[in-house]
N, C-alpha and C. Protein backbone atom coordinates (compact mmCIF):
# COMPACT_ATOMS: atom_id res chain seq x y z
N UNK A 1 5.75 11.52 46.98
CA UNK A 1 5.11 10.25 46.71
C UNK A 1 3.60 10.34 46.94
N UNK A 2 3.34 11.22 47.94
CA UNK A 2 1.79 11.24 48.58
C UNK A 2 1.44 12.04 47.46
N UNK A 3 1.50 12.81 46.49
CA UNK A 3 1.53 14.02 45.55
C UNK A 3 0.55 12.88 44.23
N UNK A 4 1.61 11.83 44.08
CA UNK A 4 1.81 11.11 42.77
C UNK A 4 0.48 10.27 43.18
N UNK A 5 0.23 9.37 43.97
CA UNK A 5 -0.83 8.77 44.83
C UNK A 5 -2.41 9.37 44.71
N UNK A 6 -2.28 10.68 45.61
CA UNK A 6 -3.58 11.28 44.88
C UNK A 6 -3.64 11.76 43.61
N UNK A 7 -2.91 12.36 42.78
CA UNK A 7 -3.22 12.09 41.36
C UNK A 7 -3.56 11.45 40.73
N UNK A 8 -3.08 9.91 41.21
CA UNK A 8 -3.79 8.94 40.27
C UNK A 8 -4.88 8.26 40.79
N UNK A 9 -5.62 8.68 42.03
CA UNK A 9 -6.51 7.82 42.97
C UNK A 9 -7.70 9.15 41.90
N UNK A 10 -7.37 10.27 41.78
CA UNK A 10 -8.30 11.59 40.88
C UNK A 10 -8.36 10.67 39.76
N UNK A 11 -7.10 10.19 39.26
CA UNK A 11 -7.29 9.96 37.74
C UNK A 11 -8.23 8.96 37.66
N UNK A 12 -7.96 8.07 38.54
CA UNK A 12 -8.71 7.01 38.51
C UNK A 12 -10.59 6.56 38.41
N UNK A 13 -10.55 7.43 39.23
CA UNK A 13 -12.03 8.51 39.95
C UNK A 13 -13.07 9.24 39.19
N UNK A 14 -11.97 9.50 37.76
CA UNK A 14 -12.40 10.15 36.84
C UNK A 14 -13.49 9.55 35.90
N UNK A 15 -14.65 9.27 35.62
CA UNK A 15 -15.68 8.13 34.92
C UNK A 15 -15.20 7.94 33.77
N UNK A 16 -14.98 8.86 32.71
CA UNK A 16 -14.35 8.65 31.60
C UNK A 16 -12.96 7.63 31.60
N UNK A 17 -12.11 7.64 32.88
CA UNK A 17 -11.05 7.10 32.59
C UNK A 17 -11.27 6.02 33.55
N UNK A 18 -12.04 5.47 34.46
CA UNK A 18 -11.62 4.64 35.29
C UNK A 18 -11.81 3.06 34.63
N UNK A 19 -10.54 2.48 35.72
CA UNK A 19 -9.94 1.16 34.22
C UNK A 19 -11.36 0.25 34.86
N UNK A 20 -12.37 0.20 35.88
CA UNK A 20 -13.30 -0.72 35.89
C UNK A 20 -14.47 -0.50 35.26
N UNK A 21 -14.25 0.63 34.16
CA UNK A 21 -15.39 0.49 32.94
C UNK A 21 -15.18 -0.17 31.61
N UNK A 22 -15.63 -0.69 31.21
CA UNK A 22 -15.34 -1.99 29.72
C UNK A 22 -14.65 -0.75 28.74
N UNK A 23 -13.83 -1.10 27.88
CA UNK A 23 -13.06 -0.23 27.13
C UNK A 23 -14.21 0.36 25.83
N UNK A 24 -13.49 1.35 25.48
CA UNK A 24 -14.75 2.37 24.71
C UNK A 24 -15.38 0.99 23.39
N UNK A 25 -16.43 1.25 23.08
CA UNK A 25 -17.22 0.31 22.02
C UNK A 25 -16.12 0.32 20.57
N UNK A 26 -15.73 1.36 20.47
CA UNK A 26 -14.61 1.80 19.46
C UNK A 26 -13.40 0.72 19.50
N UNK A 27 -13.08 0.70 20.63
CA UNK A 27 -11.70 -0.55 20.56
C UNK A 27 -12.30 -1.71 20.75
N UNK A 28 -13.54 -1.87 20.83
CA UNK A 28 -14.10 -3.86 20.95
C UNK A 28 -14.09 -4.42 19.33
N UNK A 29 -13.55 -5.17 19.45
CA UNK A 29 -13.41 -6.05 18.48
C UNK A 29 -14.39 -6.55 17.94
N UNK A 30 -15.42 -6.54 18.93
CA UNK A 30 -16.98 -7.47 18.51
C UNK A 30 -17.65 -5.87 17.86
N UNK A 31 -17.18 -5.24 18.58
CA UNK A 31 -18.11 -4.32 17.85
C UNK A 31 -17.89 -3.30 16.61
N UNK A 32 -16.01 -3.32 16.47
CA UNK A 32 -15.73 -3.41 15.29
C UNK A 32 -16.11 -3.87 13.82
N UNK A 33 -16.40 -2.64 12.82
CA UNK A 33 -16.75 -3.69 12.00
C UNK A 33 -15.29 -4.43 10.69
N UNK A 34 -15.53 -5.20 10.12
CA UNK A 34 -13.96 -5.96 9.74
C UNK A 34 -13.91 -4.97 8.46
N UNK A 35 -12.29 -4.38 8.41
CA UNK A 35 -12.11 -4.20 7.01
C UNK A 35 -12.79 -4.46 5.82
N UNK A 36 -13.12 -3.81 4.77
CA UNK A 36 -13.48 -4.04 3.50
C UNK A 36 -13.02 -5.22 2.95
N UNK A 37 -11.44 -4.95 2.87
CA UNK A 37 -10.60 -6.16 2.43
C UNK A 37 -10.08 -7.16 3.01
N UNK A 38 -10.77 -7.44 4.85
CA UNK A 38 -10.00 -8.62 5.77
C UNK A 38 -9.81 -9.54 5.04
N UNK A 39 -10.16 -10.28 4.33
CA UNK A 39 -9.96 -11.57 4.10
C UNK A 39 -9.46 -11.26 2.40
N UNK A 40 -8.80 -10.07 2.28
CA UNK A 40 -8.12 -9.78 0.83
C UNK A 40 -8.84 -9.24 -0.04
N UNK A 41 -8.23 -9.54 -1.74
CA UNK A 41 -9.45 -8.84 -2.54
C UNK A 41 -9.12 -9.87 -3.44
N UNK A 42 -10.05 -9.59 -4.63
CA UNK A 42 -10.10 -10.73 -5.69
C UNK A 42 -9.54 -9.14 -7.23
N UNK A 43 -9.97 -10.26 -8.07
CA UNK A 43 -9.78 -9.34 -9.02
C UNK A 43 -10.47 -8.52 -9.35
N UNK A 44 -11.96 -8.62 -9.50
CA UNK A 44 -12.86 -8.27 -9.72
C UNK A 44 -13.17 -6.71 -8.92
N UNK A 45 -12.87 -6.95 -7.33
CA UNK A 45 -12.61 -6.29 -6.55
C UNK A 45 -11.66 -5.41 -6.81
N UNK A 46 -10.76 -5.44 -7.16
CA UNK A 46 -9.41 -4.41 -7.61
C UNK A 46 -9.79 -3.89 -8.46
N UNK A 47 -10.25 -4.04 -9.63
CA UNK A 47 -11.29 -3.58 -10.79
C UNK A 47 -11.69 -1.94 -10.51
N UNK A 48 -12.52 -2.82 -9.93
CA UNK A 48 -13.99 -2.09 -8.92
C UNK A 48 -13.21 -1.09 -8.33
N UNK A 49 -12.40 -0.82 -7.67
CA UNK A 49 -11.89 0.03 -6.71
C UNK A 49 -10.65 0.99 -7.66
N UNK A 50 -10.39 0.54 -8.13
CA UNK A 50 -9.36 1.10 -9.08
C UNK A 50 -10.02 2.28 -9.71
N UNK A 51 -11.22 1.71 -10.37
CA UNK A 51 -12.21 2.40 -10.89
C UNK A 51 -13.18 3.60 -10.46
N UNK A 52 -13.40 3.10 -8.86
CA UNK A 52 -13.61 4.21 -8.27
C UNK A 52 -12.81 4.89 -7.54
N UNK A 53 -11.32 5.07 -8.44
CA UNK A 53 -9.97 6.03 -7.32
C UNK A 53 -9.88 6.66 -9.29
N UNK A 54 -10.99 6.33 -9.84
CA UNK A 54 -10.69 7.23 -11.13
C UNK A 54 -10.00 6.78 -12.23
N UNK A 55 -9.33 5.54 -11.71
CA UNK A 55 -8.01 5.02 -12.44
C UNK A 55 -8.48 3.99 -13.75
N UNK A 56 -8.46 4.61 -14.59
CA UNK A 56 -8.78 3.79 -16.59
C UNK A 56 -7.52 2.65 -16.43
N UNK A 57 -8.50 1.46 -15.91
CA UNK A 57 -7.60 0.29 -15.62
C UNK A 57 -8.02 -0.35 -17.05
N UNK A 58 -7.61 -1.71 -17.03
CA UNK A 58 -7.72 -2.93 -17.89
C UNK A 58 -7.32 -4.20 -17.43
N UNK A 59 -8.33 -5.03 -17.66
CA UNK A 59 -7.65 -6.41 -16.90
C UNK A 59 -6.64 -7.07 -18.01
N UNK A 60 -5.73 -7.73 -17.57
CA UNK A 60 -5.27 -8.65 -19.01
C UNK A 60 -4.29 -9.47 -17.84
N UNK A 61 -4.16 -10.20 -19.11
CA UNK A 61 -3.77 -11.75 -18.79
C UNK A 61 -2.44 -12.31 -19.38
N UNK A 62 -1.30 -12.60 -19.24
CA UNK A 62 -0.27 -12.72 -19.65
C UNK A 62 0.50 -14.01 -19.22
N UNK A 63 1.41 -14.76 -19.52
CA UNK A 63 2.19 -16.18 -18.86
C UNK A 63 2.52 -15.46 -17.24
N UNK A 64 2.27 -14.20 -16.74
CA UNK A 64 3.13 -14.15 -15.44
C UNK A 64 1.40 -13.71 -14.61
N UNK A 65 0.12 -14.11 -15.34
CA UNK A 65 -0.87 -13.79 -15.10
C UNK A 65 -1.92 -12.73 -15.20
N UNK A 66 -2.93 -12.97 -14.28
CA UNK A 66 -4.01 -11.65 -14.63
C UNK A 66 -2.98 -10.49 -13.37
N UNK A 67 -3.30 -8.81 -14.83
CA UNK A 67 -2.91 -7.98 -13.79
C UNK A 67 -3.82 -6.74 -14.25
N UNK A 68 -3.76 -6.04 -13.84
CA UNK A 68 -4.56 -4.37 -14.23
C UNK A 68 -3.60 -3.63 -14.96
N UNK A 69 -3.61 -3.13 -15.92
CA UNK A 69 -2.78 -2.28 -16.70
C UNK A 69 -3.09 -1.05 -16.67
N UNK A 70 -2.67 -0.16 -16.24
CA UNK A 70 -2.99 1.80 -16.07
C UNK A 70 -1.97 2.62 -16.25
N UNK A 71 -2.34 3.83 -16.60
CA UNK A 71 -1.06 5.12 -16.51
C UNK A 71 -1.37 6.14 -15.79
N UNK A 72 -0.67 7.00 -15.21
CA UNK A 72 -0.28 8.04 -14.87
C UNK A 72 0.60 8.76 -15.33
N UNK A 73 0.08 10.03 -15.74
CA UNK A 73 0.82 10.97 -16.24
C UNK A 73 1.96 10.60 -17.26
N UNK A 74 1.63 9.91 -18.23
CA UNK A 74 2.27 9.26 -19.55
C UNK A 74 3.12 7.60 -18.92
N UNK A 75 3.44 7.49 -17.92
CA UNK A 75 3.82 6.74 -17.22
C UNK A 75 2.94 4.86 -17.20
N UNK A 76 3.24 4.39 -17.87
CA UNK A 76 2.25 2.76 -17.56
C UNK A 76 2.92 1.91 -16.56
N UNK A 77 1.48 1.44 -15.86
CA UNK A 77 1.73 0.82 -14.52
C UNK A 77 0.84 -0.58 -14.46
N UNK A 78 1.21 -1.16 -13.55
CA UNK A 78 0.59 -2.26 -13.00
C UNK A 78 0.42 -2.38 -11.51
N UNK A 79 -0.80 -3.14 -11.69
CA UNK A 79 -1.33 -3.50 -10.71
C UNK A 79 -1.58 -5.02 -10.63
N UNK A 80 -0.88 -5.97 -9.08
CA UNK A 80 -1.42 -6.91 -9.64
C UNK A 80 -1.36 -7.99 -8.27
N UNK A 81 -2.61 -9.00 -8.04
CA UNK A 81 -2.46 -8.98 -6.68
C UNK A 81 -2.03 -10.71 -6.70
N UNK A 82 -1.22 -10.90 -5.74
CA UNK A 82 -0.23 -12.20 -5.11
C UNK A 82 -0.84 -12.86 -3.89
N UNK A 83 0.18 -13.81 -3.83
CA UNK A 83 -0.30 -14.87 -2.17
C UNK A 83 -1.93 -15.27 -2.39
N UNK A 84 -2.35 -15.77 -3.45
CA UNK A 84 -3.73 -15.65 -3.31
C UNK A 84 -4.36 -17.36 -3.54
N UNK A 85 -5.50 -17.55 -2.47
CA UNK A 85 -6.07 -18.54 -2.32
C UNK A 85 -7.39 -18.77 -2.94
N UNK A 86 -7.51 -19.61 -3.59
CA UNK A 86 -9.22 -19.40 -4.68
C UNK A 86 -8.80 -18.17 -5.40
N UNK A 87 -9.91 -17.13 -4.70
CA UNK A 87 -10.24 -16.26 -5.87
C UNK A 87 -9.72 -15.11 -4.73
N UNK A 88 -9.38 -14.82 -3.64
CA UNK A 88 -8.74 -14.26 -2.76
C UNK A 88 -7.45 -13.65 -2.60
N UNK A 89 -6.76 -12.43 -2.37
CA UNK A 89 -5.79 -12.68 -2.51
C UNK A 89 -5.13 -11.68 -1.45
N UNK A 90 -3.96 -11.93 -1.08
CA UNK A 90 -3.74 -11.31 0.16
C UNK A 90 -2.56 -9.86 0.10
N UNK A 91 -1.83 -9.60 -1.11
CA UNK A 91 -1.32 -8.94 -1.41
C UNK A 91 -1.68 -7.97 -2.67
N UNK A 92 -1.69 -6.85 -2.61
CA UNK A 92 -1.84 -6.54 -3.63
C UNK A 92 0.05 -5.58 -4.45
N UNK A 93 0.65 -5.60 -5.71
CA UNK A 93 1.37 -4.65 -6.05
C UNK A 93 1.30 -3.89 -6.72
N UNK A 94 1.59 -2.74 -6.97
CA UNK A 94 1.67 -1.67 -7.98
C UNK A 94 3.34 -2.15 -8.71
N UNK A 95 3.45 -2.22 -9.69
CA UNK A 95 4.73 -2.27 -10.42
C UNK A 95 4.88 -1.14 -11.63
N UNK A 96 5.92 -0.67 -11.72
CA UNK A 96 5.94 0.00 -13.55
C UNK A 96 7.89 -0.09 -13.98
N UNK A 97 7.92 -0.90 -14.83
CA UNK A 97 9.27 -0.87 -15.81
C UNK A 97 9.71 0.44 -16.21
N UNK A 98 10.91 0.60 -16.18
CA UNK A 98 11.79 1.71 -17.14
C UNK A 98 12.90 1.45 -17.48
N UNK A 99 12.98 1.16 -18.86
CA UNK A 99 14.39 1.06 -19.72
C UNK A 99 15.14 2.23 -19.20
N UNK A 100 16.66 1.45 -18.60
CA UNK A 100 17.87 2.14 -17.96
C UNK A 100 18.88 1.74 -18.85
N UNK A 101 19.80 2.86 -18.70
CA UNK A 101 20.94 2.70 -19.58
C UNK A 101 21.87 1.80 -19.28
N UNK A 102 21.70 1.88 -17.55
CA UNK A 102 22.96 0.81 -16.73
C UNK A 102 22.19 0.54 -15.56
N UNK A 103 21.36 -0.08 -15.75
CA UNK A 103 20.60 -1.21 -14.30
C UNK A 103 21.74 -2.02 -13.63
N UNK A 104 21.48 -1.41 -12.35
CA UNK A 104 22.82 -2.50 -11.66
C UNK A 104 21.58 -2.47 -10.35
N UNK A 105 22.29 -3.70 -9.27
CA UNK A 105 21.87 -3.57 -8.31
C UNK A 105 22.39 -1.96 -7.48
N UNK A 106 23.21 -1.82 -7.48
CA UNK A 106 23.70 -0.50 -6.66
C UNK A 106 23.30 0.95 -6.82
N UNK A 107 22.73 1.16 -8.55
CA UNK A 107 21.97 2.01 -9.07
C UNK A 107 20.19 1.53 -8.29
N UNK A 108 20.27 0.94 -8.10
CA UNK A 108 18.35 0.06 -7.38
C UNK A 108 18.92 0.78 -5.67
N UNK A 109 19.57 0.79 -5.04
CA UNK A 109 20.20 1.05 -3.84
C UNK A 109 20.58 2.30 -3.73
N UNK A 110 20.74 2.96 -4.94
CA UNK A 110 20.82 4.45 -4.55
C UNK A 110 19.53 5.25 -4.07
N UNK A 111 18.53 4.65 -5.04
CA UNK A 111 16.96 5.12 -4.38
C UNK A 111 16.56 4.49 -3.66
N UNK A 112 16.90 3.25 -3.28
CA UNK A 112 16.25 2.85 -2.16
C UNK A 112 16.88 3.37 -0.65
N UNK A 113 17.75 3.39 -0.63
CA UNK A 113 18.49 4.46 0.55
C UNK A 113 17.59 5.44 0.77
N UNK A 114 17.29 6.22 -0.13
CA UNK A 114 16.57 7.49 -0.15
C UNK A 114 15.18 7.51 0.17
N UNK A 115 14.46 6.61 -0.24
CA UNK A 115 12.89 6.40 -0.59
C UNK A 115 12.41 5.39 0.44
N UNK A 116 11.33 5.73 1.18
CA UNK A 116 10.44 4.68 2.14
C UNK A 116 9.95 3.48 0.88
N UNK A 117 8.96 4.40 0.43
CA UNK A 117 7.89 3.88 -0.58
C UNK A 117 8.43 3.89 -2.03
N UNK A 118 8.13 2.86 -2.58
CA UNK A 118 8.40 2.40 -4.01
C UNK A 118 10.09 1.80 -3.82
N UNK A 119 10.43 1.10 -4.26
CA UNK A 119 11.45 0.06 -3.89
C UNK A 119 11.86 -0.05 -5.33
N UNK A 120 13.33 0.20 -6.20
CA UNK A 120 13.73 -0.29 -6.94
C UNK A 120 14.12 -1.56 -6.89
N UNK A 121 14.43 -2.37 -8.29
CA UNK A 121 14.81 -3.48 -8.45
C UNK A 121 15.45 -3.49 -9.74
N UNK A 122 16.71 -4.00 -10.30
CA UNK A 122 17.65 -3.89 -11.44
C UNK A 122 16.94 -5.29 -12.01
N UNK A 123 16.66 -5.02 -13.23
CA UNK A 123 16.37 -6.08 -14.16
C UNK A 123 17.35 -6.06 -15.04
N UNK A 124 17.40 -7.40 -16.08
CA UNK A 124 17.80 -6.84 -17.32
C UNK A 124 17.48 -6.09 -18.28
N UNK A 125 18.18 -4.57 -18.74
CA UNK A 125 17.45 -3.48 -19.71
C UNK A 125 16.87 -2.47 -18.59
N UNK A 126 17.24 -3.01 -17.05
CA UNK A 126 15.64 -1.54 -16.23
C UNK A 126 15.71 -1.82 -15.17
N UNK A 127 15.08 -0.86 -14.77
CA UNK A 127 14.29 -1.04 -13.53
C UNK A 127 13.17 -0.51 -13.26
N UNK A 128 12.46 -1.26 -12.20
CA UNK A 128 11.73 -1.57 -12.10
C UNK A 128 11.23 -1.06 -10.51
N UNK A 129 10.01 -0.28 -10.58
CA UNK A 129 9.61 0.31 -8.82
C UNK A 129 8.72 -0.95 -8.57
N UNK A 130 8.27 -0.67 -7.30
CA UNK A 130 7.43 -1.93 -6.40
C UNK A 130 6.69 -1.45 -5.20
N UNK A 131 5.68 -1.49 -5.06
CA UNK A 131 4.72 -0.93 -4.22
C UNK A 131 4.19 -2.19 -3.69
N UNK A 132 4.17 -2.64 -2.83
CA UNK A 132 3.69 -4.15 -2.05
C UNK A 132 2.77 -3.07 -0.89
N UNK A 133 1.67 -3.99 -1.08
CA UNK A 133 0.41 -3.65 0.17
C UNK A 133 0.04 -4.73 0.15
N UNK A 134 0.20 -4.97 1.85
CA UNK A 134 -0.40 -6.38 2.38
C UNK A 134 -1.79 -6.14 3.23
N UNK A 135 -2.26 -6.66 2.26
CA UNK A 135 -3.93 -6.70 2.93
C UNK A 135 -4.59 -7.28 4.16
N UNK A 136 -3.59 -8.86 4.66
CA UNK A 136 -4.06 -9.51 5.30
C UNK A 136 -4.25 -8.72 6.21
N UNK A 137 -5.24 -9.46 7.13
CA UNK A 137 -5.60 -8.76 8.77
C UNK A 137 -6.09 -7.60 8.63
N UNK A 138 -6.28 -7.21 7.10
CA UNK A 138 -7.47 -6.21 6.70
C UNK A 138 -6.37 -4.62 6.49
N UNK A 139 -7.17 -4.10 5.79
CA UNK A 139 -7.14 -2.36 5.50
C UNK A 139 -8.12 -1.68 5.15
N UNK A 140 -8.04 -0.92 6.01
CA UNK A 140 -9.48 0.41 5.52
C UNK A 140 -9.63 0.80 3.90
N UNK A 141 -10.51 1.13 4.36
CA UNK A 141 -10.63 1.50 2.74
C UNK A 141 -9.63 2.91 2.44
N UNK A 142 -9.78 3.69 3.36
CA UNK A 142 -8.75 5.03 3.48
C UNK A 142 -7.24 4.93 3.34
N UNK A 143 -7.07 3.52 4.27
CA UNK A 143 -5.44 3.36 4.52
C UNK A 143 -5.42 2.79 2.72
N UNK A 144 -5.90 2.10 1.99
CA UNK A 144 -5.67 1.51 0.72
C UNK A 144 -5.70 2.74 -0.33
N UNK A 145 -6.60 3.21 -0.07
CA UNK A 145 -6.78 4.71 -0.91
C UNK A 145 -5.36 5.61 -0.95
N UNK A 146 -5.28 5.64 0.85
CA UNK A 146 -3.73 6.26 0.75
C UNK A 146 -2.58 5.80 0.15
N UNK A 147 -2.31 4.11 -0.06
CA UNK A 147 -1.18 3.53 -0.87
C UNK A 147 -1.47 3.39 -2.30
N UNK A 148 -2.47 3.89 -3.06
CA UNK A 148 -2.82 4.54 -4.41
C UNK A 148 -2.11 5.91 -4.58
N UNK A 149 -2.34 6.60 -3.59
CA UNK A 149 -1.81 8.03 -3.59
C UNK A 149 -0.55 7.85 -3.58
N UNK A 150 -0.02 6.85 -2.63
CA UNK A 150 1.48 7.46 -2.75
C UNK A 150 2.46 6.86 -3.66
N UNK A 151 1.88 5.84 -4.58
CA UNK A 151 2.25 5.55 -5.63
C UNK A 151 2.46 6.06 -6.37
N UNK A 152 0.69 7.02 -6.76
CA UNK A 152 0.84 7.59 -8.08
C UNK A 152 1.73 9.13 -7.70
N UNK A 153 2.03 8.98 -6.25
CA UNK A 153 2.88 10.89 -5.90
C UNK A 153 3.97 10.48 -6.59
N UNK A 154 4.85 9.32 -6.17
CA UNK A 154 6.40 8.78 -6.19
C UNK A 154 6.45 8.60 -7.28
N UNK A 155 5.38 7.62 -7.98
CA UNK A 155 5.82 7.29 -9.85
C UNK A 155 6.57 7.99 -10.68
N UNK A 156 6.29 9.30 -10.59
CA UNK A 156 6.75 9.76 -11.68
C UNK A 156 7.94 10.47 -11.19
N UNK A 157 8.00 10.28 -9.54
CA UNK A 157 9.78 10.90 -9.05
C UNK A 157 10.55 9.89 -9.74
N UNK A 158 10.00 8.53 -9.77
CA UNK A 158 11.18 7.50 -10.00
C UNK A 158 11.35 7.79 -10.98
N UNK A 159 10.58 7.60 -11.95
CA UNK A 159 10.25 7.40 -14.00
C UNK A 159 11.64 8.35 -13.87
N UNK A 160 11.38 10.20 -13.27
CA UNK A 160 12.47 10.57 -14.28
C UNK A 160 13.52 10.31 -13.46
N UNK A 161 14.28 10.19 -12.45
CA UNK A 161 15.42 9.34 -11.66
C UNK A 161 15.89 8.59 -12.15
N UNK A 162 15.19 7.30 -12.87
CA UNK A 162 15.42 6.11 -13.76
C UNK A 162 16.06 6.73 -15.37
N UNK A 163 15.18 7.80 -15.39
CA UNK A 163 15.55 7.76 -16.81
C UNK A 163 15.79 9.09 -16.43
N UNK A 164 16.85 10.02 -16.42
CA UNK A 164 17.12 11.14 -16.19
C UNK A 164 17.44 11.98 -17.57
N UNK A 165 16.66 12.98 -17.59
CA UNK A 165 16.90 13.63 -19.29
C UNK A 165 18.14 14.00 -20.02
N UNK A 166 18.14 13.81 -21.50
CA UNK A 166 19.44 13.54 -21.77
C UNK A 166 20.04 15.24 -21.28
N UNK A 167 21.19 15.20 -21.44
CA UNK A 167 22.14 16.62 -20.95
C UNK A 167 23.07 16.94 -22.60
């Protein structure tokens, strides 16, 4: 017990670690600066960023709204952001359709068992992947960059999964 005692009376002792110095400037909140996207993104913003991850977007506008239209690797996708207040918005998704021969829910559940990222869903005629990134309470610009990446890694696992070549 006397062993454990001075160890931590050292640890304590230690300047770098002792708990009666204010916590490093790095974890203060005040001195934090806020996410790119704390308070979400707009469209304009998604644009913009899309654009500089390389990605030959397009805005368009449809009865289910404004979304970004793009491809990967022959593959067309969407982008398109939800929950949104004014011009703000707090979610952003990646979506892309694929005509299936037999969309069921349980065929959507076989990859989702399997898969963290990208989420099937059985439509009628398809299915359909889903990439949801929630912005609120902010994301780096890195952590957002990274859920671009792992979209465009998975996309095209699903595409041929969904549509598996004829035999």
């Amino acid at each position: 017990m006397r062993t454990i005692l001075v160890a931590l009376a050292a640890l304590l002792a230690t300047p770098s670690l002792s708990l009666s110095q204010p916590a490093p400037s790095a974890w203060s909140r005040e001195a934090a600066s806020a996410p790119p996207f704390a308070q979400g993104m707009t469209e304009d913003e998604l644009l913009a960023w899309l654009t500089a991850q390389g990605v030959s977007a397009e805005r368009r506008t449809d009865s289910g709204g404004t979304y970004m239209a793009a491809e990967h690797n022959g593959i067309a996708w969407e982008a398109q952001l939800q929950a949104c207040e004014a011009e703000r918005c707090r979610v952003l998704e990646f979506s892309s359709g694929f005509r299936a021969q037999q969309p069921s829910a349980e065929r959507a559940n076989e990859w989702n068992r399997g898969h963290l990222f990208l989420k099937a869903v059985a439509v009628d005629g398809g299915l359909v992947a889903r990439h949801p990134v929630y912005l609120s309470g902010g994301l780096s610009r890195q952590a957002l960059d990274e859920q671009l990446e792992l979209w465009l890694t998975f996309l095209p696992e699903f595409g041929a999964w969904a549509i598996p070549p004829a035999t």
